[in-house]
PDB file of N, CA and C in Angstrom:
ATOM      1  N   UNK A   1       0.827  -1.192   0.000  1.00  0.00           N
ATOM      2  CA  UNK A   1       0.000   0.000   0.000  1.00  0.00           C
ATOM      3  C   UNK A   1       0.870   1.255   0.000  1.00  0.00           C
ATOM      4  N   UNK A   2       2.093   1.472   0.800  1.00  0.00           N
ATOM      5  CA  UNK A   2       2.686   2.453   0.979  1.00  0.00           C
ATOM      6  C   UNK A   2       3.396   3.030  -0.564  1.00  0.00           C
ATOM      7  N   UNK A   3       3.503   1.938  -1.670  1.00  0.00           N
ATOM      8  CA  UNK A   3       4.301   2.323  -2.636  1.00  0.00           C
ATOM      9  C   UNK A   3       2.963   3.049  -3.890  1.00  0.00           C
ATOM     10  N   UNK A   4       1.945   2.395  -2.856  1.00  0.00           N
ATOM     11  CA  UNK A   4       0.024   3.615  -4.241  1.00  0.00           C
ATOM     12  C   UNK A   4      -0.001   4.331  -3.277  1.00  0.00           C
ATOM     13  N   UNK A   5      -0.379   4.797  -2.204  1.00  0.00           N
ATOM     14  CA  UNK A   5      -0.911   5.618  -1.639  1.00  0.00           C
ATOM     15  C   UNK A   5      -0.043   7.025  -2.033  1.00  0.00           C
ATOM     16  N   UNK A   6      -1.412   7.948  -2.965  1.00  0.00           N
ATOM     17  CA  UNK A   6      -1.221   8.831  -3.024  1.00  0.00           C
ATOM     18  C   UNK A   6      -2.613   9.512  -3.560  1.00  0.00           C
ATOM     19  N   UNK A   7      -2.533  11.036  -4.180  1.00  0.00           N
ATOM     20  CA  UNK A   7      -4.130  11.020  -4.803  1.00  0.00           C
ATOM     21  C   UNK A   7      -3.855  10.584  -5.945  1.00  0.00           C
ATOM     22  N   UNK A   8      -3.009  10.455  -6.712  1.00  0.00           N
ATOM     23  CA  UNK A   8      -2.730  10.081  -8.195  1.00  0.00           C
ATOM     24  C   UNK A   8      -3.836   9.072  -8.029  1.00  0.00           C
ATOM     25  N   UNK A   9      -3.786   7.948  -7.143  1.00  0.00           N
ATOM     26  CA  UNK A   9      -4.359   6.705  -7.232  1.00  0.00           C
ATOM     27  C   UNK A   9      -5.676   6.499  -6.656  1.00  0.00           C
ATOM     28  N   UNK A  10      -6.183   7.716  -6.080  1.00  0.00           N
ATOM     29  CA  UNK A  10      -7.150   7.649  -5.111  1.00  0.00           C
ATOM     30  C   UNK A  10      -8.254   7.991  -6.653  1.00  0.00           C
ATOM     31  N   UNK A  11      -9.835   7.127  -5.884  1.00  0.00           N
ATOM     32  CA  UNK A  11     -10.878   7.550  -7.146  1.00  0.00           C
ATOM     33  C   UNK A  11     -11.184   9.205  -6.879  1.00  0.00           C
ATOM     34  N   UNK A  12     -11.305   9.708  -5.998  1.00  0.00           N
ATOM     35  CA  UNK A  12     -11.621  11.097  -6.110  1.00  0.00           C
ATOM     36  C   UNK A  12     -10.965  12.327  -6.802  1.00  0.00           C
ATOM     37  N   UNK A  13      -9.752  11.639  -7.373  1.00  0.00           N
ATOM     38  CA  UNK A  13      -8.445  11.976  -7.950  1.00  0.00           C
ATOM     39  C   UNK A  13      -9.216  12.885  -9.114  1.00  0.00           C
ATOM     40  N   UNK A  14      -9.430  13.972  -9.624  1.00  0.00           N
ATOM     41  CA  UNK A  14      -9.585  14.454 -10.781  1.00  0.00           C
ATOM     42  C   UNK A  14      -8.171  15.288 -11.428  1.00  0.00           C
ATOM     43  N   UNK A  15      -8.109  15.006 -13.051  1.00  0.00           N
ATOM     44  CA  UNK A  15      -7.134  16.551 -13.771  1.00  0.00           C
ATOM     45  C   UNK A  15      -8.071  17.269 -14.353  1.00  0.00           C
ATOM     46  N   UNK A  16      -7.643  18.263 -14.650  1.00  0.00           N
ATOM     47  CA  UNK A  16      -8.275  19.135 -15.611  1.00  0.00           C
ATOM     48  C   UNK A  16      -7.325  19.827 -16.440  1.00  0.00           C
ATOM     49  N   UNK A  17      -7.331  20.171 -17.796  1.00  0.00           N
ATOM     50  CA  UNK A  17      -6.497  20.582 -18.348  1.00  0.00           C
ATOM     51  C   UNK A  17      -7.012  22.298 -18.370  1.00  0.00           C
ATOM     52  N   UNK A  18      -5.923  22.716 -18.118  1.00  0.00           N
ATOM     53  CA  UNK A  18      -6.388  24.216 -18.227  1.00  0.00           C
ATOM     54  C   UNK A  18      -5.394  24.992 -19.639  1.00  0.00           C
ATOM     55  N   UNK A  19      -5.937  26.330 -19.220  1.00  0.00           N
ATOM     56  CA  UNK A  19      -4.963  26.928 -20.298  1.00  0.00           C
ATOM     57  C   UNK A  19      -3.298  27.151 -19.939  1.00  0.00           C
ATOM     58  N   UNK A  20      -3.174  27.404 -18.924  1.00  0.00           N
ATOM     59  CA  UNK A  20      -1.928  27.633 -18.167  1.00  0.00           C
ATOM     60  C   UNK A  20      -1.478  26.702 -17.287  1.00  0.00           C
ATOM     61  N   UNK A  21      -1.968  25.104 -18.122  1.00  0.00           N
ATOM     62  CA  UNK A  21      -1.295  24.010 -17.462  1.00  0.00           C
ATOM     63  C   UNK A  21      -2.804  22.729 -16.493  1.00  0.00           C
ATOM     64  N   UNK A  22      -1.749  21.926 -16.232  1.00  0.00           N
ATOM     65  CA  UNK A  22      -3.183  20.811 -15.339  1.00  0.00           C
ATOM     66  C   UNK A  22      -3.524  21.729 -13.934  1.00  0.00           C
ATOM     67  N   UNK A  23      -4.561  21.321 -13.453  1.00  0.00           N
ATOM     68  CA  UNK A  23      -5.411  21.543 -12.281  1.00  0.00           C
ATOM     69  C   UNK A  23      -6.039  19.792 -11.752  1.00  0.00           C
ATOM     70  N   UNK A  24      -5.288  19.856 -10.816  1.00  0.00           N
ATOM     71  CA  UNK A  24      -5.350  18.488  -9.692  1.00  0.00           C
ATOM     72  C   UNK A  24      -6.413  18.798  -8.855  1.00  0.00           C
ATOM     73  N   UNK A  25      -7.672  18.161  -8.354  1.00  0.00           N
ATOM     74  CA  UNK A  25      -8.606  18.475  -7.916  1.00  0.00           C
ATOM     75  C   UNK A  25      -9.359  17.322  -6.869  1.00  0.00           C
ATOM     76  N   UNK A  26      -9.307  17.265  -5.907  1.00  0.00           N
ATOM     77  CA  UNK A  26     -10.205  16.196  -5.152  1.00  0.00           C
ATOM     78  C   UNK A  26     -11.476  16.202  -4.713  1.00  0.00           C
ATOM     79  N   UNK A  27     -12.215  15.666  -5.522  1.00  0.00           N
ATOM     80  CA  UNK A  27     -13.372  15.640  -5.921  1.00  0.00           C
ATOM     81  C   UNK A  27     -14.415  15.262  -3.940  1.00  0.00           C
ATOM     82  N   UNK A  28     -13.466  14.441  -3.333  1.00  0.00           N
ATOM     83  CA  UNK A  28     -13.869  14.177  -1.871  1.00  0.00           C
ATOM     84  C   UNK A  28     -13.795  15.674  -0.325  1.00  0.00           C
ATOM     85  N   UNK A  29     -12.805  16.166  -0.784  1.00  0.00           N
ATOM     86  CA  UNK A  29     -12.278  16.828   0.079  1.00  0.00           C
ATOM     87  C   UNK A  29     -12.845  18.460  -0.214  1.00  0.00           C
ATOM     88  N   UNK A  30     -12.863  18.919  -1.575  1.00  0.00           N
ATOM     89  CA  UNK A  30     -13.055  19.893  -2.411  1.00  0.00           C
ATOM     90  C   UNK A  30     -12.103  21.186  -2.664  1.00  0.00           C
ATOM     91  N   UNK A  31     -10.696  20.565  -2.882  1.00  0.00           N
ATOM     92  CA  UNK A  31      -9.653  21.454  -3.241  1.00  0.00           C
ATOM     93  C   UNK A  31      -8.678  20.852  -4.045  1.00  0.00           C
ATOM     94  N   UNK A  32      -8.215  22.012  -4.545  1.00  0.00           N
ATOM     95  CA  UNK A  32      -7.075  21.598  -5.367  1.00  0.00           C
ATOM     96  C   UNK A  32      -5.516  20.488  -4.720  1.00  0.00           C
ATOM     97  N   UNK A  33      -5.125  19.817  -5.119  1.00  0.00           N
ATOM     98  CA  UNK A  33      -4.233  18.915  -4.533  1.00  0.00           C
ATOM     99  C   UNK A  33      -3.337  18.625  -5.824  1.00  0.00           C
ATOM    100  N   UNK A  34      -2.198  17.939  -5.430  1.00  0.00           N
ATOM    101  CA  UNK A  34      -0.679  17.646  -6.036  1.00  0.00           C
ATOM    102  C   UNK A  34      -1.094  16.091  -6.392  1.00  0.00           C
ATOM    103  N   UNK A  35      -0.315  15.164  -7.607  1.00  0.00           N
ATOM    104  CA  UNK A  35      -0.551  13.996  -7.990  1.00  0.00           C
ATOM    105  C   UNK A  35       0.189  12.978  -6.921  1.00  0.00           C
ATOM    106  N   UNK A  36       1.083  13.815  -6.064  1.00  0.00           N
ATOM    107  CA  UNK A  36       1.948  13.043  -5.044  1.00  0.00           C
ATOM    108  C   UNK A  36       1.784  13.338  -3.556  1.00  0.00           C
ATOM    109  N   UNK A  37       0.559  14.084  -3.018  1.00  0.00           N
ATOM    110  CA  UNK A  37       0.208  14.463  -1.901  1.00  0.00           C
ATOM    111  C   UNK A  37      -0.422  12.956  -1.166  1.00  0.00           C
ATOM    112  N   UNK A  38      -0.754  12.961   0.393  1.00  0.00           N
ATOM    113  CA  UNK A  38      -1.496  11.689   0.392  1.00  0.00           C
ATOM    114  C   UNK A  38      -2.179  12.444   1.697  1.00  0.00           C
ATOM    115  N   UNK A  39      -3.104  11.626   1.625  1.00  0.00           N
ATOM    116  CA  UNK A  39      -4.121  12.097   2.990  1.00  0.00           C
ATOM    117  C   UNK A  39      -4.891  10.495   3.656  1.00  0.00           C
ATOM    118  N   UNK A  40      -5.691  11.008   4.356  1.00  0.00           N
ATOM    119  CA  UNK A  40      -6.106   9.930   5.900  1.00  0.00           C
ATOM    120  C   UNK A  40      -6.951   9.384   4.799  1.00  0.00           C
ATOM    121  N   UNK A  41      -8.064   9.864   3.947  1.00  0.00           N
ATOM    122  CA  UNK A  41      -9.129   9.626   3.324  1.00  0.00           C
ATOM    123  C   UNK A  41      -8.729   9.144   1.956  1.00  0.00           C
ATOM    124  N   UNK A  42      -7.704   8.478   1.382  1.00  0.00           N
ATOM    125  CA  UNK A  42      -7.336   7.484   0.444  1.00  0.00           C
ATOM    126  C   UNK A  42      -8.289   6.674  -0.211  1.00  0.00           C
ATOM    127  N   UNK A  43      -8.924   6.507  -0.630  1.00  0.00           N
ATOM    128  CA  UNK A  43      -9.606   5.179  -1.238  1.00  0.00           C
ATOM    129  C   UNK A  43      -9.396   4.939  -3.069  1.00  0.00           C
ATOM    130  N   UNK A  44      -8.639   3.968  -2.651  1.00  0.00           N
ATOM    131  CA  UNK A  44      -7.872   3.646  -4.367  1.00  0.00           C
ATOM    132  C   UNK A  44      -8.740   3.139  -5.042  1.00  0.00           C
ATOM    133  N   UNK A  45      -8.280   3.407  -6.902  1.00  0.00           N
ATOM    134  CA  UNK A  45      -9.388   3.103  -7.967  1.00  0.00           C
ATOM    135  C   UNK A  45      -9.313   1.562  -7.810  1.00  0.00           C
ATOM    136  N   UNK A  46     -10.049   1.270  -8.027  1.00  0.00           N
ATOM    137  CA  UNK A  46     -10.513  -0.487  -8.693  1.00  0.00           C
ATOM    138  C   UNK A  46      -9.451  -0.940  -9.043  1.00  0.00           C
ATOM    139  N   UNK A  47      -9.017  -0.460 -10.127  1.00  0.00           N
ATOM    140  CA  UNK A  47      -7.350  -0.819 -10.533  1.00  0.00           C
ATOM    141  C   UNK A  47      -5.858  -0.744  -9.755  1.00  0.00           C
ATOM    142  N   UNK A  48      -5.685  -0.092  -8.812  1.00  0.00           N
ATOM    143  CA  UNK A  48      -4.973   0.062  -8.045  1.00  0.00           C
ATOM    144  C   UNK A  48      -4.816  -1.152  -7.097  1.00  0.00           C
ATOM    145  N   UNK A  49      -6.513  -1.022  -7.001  1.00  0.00           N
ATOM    146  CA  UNK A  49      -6.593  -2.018  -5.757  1.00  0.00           C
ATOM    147  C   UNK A  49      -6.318  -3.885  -6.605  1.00  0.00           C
ATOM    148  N   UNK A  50      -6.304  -4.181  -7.463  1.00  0.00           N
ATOM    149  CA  UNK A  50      -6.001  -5.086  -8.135  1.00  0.00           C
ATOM    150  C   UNK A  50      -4.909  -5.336  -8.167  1.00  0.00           C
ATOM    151  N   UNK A  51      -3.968  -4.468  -8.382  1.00  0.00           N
ATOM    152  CA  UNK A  51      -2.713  -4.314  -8.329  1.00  0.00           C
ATOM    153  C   UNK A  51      -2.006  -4.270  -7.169  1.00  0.00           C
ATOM    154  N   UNK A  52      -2.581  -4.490  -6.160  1.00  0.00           N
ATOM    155  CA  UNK A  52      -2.093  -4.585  -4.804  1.00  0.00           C
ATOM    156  C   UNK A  52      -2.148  -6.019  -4.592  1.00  0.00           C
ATOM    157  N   UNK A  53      -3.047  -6.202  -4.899  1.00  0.00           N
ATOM    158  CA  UNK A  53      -3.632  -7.604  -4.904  1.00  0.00           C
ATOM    159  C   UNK A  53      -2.450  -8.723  -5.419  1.00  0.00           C
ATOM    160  N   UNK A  54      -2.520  -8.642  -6.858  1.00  0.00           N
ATOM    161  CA  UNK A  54      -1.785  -8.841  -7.453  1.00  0.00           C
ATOM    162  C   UNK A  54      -0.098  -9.080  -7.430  1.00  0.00           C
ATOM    163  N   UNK A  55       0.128  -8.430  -6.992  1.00  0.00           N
ATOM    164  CA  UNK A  55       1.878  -7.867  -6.252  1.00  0.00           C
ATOM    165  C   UNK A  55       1.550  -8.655  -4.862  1.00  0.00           C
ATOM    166  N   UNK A  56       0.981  -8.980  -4.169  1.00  0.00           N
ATOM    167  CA  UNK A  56       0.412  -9.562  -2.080  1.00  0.00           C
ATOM    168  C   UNK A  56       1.262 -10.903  -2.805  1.00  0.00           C
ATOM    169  N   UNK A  57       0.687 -11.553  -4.395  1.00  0.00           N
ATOM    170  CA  UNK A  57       0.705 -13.160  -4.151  1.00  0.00           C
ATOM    171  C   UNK A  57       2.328 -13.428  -5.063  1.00  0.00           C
TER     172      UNK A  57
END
């Protein structure tokens, strides 16, 4: 877990492309955030979590 946990991986994770570059957005919390920040409230995409899975065996 320690090597996903971040928002990159979290589902609330949004980008947005702007004119003057991406906008990182957490759709849970309701602010802007970094692709490498991590917080208490984590909950990884479907895929992530497979991949944890996956890598355990």
């Amino acid at each position: 877990m320690k090597d996903f946990h971040c928002c990159a991986t979290c589902r609330h994770f949004q980008a947005e492309k702007k004119l003057d570059g991406m906008v990182y957005f957490c759709s849970r919390l309701g602010f802007e955030t970094k692709t490498n920040y991590k917080f208490n409230c984590w909950s990884p995409k479907e895929s992530i979590i497979e991949l944890m899975e996956k890598l355990k065996k």
